[in-house]
C-alpha atoms as a PDB file:
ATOM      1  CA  UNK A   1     -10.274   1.066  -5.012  1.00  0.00           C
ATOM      2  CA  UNK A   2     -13.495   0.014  -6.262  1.00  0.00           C
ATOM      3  CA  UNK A   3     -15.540   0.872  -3.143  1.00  0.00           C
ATOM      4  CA  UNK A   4     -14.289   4.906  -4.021  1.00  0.00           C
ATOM      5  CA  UNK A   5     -15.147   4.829  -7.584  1.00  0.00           C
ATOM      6  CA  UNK A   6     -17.592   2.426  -9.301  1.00  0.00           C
ATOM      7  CA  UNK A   7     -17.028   0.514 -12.456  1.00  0.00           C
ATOM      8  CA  UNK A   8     -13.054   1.263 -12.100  1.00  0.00           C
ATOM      9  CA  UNK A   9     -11.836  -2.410 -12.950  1.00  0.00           C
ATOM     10  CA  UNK A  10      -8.657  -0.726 -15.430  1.00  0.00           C
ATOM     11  CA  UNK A  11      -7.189   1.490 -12.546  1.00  0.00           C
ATOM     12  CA  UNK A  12      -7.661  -1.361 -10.353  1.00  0.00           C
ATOM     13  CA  UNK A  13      -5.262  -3.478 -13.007  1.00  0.00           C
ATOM     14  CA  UNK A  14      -3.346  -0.816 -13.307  1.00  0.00           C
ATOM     15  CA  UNK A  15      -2.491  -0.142  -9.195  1.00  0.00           C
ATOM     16  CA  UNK A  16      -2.206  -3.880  -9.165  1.00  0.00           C
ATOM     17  CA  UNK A  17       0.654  -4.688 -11.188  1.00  0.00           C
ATOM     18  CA  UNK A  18       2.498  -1.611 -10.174  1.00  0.00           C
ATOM     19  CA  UNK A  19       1.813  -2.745  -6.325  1.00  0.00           C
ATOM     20  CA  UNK A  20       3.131  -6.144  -7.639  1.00  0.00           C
ATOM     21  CA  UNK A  21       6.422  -4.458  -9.378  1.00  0.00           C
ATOM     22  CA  UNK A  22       6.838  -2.282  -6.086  1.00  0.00           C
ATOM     23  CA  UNK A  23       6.187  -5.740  -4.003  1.00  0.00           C
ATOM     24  CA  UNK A  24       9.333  -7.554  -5.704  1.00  0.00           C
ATOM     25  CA  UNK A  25      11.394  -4.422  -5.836  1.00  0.00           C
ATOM     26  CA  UNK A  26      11.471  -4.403  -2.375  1.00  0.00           C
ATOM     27  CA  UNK A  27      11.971  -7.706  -1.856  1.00  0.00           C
ATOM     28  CA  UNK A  28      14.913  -8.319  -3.542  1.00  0.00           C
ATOM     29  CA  UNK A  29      16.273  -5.318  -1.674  1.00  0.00           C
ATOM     30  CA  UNK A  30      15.615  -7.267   1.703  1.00  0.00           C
ATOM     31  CA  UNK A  31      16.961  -9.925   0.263  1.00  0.00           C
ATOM     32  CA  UNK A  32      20.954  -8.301  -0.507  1.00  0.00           C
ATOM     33  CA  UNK A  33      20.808  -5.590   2.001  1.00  0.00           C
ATOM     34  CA  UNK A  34      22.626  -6.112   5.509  1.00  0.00           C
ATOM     35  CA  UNK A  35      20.395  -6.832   8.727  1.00  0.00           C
ATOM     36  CA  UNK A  36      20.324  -3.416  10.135  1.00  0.00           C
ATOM     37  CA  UNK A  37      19.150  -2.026   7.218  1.00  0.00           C
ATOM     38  CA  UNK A  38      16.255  -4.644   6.576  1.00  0.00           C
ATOM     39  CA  UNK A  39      15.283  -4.225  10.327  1.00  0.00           C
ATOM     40  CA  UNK A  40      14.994  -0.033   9.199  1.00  0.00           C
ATOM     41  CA  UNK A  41      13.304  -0.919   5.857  1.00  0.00           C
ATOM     42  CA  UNK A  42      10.873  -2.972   7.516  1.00  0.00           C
ATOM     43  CA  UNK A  43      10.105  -0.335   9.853  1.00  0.00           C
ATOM     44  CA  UNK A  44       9.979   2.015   7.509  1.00  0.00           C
ATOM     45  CA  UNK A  45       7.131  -0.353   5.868  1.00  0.00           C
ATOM     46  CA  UNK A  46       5.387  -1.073   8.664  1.00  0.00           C
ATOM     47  CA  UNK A  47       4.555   2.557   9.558  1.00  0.00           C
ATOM     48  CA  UNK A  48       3.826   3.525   6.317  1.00  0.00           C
ATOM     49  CA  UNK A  49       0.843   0.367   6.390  1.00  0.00           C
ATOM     50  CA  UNK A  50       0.149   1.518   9.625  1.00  0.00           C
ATOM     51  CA  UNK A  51      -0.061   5.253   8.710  1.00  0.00           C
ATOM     52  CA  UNK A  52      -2.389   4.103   5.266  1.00  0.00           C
ATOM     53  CA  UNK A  53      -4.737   1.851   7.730  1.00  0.00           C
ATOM     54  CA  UNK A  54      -5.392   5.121  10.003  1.00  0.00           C
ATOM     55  CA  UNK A  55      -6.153   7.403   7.284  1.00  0.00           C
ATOM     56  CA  UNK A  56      -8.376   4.541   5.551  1.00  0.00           C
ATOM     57  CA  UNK A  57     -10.388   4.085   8.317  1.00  0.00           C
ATOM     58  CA  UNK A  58     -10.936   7.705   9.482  1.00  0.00           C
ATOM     59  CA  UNK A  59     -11.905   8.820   5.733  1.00  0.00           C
ATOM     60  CA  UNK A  60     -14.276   5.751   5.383  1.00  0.00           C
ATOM     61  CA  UNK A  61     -15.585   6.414   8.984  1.00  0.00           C
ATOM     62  CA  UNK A  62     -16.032  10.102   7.901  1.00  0.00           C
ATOM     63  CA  UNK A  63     -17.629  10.023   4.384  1.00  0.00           C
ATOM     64  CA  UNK A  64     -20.457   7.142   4.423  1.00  0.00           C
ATOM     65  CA  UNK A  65     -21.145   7.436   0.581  1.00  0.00           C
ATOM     66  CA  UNK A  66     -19.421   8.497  -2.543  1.00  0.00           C
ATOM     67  CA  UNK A  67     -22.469  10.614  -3.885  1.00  0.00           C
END
């Protein structure tokens, strides 16, 4: 994240195309799995999103400045 680090463009990339891999992986395993198991995977997802927004916010609330 380039509001932790400065001048970190290549680990940006990097996260990028392996959130992009992760992205379609999942995907196509919502696409052939039965209904009750998407409903659990998609729970599943949104906690974890909801879980990484809490933690985001408190650390960012917490520490004003990386110096």
């Amino acid at each position: 994240m380039p509001f932790v680090k400065p001048n970190s463009t290549l680990i940006v990339t990097i996260n990028g195309a392996g959130t992009v891999i992760e992205l379609l992986y999942i995907f196509i395993y919502l696409l052939y799995s039965d209904r009750s198991r998407q409903i659990n995977a998609l729970l599943l997802i949104f906690a974890d999103i909801a879980f990484i927004v809490v933690v985001t916010a408190i650390v960012l609330s917490i520490f004003k400045s990386h110096e």
